[in-house]
C-alpha atoms as a PDB file:
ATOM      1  CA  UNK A   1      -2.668  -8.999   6.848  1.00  0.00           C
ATOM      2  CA  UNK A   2      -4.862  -6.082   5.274  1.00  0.00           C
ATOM      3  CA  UNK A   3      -3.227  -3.161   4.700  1.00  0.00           C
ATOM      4  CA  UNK A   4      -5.494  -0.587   6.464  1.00  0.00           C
ATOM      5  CA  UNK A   5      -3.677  -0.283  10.120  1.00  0.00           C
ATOM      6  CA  UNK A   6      -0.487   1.743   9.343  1.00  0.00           C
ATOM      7  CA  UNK A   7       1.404  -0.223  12.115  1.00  0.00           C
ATOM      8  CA  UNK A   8       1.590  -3.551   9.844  1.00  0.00           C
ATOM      9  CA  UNK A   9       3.273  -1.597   7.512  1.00  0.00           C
ATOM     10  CA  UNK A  10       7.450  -0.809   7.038  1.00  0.00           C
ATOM     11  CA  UNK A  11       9.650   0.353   4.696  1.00  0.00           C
ATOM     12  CA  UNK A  12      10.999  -3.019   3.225  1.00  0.00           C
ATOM     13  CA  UNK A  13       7.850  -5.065   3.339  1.00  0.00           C
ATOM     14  CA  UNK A  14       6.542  -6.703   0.083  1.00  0.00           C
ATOM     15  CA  UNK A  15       2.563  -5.068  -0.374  1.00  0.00           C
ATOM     16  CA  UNK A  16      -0.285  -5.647  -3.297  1.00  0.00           C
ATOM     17  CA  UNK A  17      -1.203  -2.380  -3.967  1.00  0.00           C
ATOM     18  CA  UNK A  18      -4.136  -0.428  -6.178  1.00  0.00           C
ATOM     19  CA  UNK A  19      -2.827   2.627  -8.281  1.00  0.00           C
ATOM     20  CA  UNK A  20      -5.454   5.299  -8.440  1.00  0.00           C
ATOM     21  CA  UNK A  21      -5.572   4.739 -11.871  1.00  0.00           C
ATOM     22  CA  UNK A  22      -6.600   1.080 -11.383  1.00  0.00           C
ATOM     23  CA  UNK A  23      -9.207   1.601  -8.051  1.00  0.00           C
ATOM     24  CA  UNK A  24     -12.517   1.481 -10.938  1.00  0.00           C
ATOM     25  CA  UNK A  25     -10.721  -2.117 -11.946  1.00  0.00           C
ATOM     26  CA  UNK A  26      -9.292  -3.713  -8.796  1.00  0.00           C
ATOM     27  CA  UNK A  27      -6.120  -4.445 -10.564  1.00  0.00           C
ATOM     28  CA  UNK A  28      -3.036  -4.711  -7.834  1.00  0.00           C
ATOM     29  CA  UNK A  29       0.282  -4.196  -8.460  1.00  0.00           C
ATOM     30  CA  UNK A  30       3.284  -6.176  -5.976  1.00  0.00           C
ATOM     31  CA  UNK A  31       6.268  -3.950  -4.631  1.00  0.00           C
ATOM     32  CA  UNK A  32       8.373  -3.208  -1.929  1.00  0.00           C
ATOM     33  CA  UNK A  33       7.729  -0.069   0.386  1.00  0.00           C
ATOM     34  CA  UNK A  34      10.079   2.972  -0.032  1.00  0.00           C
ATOM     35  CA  UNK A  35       7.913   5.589   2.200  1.00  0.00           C
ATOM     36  CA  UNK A  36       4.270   5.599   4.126  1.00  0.00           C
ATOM     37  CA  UNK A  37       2.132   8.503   2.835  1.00  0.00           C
ATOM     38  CA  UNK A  38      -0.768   8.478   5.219  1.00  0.00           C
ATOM     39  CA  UNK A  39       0.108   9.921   8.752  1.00  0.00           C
ATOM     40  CA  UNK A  40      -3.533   8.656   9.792  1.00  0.00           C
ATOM     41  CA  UNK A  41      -3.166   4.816  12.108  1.00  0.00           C
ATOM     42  CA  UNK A  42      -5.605   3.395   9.803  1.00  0.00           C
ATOM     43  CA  UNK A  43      -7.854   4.062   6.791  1.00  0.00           C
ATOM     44  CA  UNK A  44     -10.749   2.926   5.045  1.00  0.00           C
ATOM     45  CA  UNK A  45      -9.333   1.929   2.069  1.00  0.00           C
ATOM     46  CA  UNK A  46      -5.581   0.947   2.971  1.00  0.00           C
ATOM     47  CA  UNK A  47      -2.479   3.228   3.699  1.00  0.00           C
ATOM     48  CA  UNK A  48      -1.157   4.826   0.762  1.00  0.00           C
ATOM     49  CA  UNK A  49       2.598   3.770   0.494  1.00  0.00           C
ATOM     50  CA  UNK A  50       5.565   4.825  -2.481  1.00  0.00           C
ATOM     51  CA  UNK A  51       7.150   1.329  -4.027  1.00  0.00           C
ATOM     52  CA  UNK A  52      10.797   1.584  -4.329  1.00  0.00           C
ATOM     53  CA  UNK A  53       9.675   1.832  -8.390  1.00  0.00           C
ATOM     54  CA  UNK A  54       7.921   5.191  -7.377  1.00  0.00           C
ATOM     55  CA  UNK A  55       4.487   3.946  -8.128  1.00  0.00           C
ATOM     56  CA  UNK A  56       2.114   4.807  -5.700  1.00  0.00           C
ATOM     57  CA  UNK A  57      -1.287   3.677  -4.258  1.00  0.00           C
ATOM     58  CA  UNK A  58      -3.311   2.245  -1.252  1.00  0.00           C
ATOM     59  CA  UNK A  59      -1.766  -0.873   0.360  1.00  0.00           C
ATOM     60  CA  UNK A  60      -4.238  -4.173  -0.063  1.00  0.00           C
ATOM     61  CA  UNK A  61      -2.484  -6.899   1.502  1.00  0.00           C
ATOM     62  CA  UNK A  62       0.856  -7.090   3.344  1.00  0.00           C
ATOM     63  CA  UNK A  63       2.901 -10.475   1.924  1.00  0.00           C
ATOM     64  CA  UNK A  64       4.875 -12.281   4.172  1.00  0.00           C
END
């Protein structure tokens, strides 16, 4: 699933995320969803979750 509808996406569920610091490279980083930071249903460029780590960024792909 992409990560750009904010229904798809729950506190609990295992995402690939991009850090802002990492959106020139690409380079995602896998963690669990604490809290959903965009309000909007969808975005452009994925929903921009906190990881239970505290890291956040835009979601990329939801893992099953």
């Amino acid at each position: 699933m992409d990560g750009q509808t904010r229904k798809n996406i729950y506190a609990g569920v295992t995402v690939d995320i991009v850090l802002k610091a990492d959106q020139k490279t690409g380079k995602l980083t896998r963690g669990v969803v604490k809290d959903i930071l965009t309000n909007s249903q969808t975005h452009p460029r994925g929903i921009k979750v906190r990881l239970t780590d505290g890291q956040i960024g835009r979601v990329q792909q939801i893992l099953k």
